[in-house]
C-alpha atoms as a PDB file:
ATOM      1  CA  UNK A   1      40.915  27.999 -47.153  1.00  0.00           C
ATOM      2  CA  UNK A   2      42.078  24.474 -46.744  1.00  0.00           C
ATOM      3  CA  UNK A   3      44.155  25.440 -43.379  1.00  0.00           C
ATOM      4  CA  UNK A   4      40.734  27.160 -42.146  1.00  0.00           C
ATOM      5  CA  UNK A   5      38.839  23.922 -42.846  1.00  0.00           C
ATOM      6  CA  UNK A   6      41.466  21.680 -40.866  1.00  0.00           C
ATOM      7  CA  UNK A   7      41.392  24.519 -37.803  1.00  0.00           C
ATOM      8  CA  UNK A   8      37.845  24.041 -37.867  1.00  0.00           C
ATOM      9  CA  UNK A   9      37.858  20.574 -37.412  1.00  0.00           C
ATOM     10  CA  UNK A  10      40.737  20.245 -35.186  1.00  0.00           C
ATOM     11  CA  UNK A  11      38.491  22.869 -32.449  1.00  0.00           C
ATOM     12  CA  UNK A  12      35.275  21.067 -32.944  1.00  0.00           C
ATOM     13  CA  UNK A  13      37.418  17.856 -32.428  1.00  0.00           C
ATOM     14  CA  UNK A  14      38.895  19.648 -29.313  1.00  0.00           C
ATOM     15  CA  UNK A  15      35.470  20.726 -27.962  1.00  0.00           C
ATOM     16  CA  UNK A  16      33.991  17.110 -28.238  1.00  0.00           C
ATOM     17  CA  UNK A  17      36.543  15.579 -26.664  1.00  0.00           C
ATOM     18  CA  UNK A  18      36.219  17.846 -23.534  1.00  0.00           C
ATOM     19  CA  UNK A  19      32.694  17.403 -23.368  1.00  0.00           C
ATOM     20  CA  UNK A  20      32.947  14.144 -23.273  1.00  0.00           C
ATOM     21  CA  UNK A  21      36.010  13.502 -20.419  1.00  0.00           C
ATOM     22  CA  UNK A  22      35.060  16.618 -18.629  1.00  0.00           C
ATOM     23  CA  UNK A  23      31.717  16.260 -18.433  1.00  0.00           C
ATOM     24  CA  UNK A  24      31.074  13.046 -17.115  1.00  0.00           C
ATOM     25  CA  UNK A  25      33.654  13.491 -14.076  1.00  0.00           C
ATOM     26  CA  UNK A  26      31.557  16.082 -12.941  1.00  0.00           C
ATOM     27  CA  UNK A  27      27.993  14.452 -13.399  1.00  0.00           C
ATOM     28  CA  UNK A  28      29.941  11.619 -11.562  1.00  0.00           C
ATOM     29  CA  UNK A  29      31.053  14.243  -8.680  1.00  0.00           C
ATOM     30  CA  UNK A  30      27.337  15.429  -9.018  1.00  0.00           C
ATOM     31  CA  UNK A  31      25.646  12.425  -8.335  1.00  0.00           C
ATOM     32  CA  UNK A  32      28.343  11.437  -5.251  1.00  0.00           C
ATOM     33  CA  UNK A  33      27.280  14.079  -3.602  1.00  0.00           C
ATOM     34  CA  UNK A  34      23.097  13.852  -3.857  1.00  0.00           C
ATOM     35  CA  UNK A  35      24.293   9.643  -2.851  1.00  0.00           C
ATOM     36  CA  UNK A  36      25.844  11.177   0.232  1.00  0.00           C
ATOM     37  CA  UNK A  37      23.099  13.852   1.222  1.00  0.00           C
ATOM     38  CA  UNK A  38      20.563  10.992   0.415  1.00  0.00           C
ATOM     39  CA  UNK A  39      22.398   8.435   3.168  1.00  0.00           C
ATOM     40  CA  UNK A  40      22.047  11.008   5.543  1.00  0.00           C
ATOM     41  CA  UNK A  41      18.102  10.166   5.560  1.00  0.00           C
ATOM     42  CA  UNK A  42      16.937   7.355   7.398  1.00  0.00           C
ATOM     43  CA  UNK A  43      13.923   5.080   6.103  1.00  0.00           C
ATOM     44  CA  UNK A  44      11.856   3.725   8.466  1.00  0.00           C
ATOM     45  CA  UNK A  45      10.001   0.777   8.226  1.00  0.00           C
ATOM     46  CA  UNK A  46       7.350  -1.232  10.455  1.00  0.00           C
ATOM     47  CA  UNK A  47       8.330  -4.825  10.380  1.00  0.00           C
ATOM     48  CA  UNK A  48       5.557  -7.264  10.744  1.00  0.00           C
ATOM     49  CA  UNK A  49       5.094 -11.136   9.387  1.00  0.00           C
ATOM     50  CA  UNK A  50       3.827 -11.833   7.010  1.00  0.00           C
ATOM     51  CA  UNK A  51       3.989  -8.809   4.880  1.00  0.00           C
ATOM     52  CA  UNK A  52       0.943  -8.123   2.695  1.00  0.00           C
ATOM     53  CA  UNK A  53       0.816  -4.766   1.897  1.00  0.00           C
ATOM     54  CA  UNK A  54       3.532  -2.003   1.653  1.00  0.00           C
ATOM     55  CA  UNK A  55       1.972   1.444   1.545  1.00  0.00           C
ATOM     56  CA  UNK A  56       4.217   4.543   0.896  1.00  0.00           C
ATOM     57  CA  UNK A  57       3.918   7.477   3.018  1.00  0.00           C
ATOM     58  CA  UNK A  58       5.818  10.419   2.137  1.00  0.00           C
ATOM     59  CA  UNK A  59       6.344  13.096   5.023  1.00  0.00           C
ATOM     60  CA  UNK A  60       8.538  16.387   4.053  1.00  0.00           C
ATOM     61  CA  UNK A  61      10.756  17.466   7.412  1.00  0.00           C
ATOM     62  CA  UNK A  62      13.141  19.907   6.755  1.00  0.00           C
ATOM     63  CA  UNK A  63      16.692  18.996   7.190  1.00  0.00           C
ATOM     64  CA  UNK A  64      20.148  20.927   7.210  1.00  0.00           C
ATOM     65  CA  UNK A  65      20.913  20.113   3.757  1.00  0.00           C
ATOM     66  CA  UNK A  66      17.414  20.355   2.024  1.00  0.00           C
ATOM     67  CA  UNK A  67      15.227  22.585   2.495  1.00  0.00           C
ATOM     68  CA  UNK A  68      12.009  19.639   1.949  1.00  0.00           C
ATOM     69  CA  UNK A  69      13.005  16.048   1.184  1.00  0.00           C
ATOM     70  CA  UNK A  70      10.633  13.374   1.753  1.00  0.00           C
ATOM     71  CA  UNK A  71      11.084  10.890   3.556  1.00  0.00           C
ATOM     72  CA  UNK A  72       9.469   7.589   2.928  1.00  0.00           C
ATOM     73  CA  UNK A  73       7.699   5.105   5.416  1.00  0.00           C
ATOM     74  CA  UNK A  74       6.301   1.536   4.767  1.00  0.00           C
ATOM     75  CA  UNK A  75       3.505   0.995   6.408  1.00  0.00           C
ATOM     76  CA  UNK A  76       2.995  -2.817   6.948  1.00  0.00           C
ATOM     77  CA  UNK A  77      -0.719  -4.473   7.388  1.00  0.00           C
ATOM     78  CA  UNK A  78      -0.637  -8.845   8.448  1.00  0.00           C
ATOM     79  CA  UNK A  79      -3.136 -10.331   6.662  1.00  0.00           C
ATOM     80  CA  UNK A  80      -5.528 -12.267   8.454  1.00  0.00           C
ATOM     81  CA  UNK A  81      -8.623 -14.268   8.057  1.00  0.00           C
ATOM     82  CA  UNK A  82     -12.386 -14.417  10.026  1.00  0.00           C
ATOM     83  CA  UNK A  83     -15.909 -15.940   9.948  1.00  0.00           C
ATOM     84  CA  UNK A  84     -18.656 -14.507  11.370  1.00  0.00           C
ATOM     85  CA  UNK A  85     -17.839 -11.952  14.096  1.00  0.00           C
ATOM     86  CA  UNK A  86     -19.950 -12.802  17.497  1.00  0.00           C
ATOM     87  CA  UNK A  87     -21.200  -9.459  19.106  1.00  0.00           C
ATOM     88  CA  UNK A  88     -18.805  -6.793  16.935  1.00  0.00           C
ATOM     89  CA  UNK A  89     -16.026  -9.096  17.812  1.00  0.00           C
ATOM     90  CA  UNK A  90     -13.658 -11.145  15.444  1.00  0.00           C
ATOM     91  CA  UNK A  91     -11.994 -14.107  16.350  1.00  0.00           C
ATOM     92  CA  UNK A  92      -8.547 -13.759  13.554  1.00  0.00           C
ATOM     93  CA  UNK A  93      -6.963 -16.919  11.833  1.00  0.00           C
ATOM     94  CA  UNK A  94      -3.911 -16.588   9.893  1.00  0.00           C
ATOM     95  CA  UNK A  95      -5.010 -19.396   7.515  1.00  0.00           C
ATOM     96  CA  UNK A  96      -7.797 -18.603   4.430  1.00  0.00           C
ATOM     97  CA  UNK A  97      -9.894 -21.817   5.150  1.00  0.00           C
ATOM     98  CA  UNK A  98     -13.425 -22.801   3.634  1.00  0.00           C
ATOM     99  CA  UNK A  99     -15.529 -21.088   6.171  1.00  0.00           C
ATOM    100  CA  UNK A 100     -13.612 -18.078   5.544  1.00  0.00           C
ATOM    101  CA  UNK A 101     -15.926 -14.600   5.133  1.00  0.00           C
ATOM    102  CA  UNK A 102     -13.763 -11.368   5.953  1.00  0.00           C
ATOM    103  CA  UNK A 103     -10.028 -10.517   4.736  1.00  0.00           C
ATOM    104  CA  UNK A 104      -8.186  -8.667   7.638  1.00  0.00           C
ATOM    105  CA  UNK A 105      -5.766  -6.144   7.516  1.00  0.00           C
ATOM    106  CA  UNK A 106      -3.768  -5.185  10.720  1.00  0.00           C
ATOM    107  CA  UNK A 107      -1.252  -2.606  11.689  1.00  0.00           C
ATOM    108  CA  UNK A 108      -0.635  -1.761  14.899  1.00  0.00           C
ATOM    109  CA  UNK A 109      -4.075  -1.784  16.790  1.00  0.00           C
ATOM    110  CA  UNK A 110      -6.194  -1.222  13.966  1.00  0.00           C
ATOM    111  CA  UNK A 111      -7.128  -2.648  10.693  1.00  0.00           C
ATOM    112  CA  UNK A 112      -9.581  -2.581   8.235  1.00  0.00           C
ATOM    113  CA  UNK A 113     -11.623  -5.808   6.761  1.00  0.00           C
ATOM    114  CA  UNK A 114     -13.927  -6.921   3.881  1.00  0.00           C
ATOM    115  CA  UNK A 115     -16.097  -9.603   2.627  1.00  0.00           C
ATOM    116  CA  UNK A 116     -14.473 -12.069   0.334  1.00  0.00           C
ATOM    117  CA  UNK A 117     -16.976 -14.963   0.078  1.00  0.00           C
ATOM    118  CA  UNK A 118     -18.312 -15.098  -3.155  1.00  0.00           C
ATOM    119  CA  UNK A 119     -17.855 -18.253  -3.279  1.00  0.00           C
ATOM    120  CA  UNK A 120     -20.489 -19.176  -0.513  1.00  0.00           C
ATOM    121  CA  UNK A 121     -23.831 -16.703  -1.647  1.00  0.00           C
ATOM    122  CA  UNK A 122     -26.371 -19.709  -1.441  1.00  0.00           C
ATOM    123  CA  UNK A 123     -25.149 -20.392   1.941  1.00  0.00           C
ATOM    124  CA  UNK A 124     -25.229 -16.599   2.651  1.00  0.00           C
ATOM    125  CA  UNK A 125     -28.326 -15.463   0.702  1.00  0.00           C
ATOM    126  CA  UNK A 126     -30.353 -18.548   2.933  1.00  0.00           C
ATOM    127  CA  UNK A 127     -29.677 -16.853   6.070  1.00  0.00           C
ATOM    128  CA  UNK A 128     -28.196 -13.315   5.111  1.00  0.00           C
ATOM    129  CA  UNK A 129     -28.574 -11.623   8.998  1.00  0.00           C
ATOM    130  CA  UNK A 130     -26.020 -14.192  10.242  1.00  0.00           C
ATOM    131  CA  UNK A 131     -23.084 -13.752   8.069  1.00  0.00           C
ATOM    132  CA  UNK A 132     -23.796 -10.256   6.765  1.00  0.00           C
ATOM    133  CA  UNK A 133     -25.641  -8.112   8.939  1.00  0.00           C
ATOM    134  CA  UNK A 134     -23.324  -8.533  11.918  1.00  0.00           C
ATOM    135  CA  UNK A 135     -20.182  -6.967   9.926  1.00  0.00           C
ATOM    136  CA  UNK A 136     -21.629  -5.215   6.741  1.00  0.00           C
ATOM    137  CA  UNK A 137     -23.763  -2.405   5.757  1.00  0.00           C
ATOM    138  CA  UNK A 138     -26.389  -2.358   2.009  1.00  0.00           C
ATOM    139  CA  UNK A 139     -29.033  -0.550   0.858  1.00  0.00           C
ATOM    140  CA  UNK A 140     -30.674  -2.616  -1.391  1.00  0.00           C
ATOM    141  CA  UNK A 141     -30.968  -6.306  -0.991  1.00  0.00           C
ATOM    142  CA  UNK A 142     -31.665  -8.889  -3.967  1.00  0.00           C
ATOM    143  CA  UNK A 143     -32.415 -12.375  -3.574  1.00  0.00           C
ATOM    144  CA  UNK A 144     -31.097 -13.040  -6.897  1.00  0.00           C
ATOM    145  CA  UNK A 145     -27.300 -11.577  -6.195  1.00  0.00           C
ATOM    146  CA  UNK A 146     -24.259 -13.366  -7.783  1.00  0.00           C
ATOM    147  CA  UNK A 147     -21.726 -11.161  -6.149  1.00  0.00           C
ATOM    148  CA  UNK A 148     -21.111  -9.106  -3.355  1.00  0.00           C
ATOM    149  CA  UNK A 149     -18.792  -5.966  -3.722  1.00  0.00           C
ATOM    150  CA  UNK A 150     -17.133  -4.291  -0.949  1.00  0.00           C
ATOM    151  CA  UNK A 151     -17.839  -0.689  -1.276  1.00  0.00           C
ATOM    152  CA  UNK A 152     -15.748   0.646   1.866  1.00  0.00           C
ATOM    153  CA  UNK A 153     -13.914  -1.453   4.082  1.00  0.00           C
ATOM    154  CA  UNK A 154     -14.706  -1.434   7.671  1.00  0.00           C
ATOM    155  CA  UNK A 155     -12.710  -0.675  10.314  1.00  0.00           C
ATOM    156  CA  UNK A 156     -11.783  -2.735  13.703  1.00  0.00           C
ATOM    157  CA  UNK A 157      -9.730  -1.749  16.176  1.00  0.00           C
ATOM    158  CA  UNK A 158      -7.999  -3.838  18.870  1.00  0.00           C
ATOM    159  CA  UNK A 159      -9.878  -3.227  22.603  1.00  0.00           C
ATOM    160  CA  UNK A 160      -8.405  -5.684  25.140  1.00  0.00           C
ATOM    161  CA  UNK A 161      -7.034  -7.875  23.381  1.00  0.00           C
ATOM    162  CA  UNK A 162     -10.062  -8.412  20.751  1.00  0.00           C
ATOM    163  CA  UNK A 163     -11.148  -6.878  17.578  1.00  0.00           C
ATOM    164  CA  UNK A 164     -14.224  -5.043  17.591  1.00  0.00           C
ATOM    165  CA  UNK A 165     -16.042  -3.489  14.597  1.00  0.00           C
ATOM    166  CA  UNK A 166     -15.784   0.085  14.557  1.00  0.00           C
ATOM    167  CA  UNK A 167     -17.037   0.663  11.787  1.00  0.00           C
ATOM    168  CA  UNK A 168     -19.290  -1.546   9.322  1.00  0.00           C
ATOM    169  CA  UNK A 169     -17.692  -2.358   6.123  1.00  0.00           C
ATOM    170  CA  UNK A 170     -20.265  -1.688   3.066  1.00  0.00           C
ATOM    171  CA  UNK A 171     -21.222  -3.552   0.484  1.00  0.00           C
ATOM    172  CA  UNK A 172     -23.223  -4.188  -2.894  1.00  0.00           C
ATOM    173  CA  UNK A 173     -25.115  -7.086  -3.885  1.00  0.00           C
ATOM    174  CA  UNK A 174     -24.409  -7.346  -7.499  1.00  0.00           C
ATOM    175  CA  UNK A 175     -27.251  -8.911  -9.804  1.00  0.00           C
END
């Protein structure tokens, strides 16, 4: 009985040990190979400056090796800055200064902005068609607002060399 015992323990002692060389070597081997069929895919990204926002895009194309592997782009927005656009227009700063109204996002020829003033709502509620109505959209107006929410961004889109509203961002005055 004793012998049986020691057998026992010398095969369970046996099968450990394999599992734990053995197994690791191929996890290693494993993982070398998904590394290499992983380099194979190139990520692309848009390089702009300065770099706000990094959006992932996944897009499944078919390659040799996988049947559908994403593949993930960065899409980069600048950041810029406006005041009151003049006729759809906006003239973009790259600076946030204290007559600021509209954050700016830009990729390419198109972008997407919203009101950011909150800090300015006498100046704005005084003479609201001048700073608001121009760029933004609301349905209900209060005189007695202490915030304004952007609801949906708007949407500009560069046209020779300027950037006109395409679409009206909308808000919410919140009381």
């Amino acid at each position: 009985m004793e012998d049986f015992i020691i057998i026992s323990l010398i095969i369970v002692s046996i099968i450990v040990l394999i599992r734990l060389f053995w197994s690791p070597k191929s996890k290693i081997k494993q993982n070398a190979k998904s590394i290499e069929k992983l380099e194979e895919k190139q990520i692309i990204s848009v390089q702009a400056n300065p770099i706000v926002n990094q959006e992932p895009i996944l897009e499944f194309k078919p390659n040799e090796n996988f049947n559908s592997v994403p593949e993930i782009k960065h899409i980069v927005y600048e950041t810029f800055y406006a005041q009151v656009p003049i006729n759809g227009v906006f003239e973009l700063e790259s600076i946030n200064n204290f007559d600021t109204l509209y954050q700016i996002s830009i990729c390419g020829n198109e972008g997407e902005y919203e009101f950011i003033a909150n800090n300015k709502l006498d100046l704005i509620a005084s003479n609201l068609s001048t700073y608001i109505d121009s760029a933004c959209e609301y349905s209900h107006f209060s005189s007695h607002f202490i915030k304004i929410k952007t609801q949906q961004k708007g949407k500009i889109m560069k046209i020779n060399d300027k950037w006109k509203i395409t679409q009206k961002s909308k808000i919410e005055f919140i009381v």
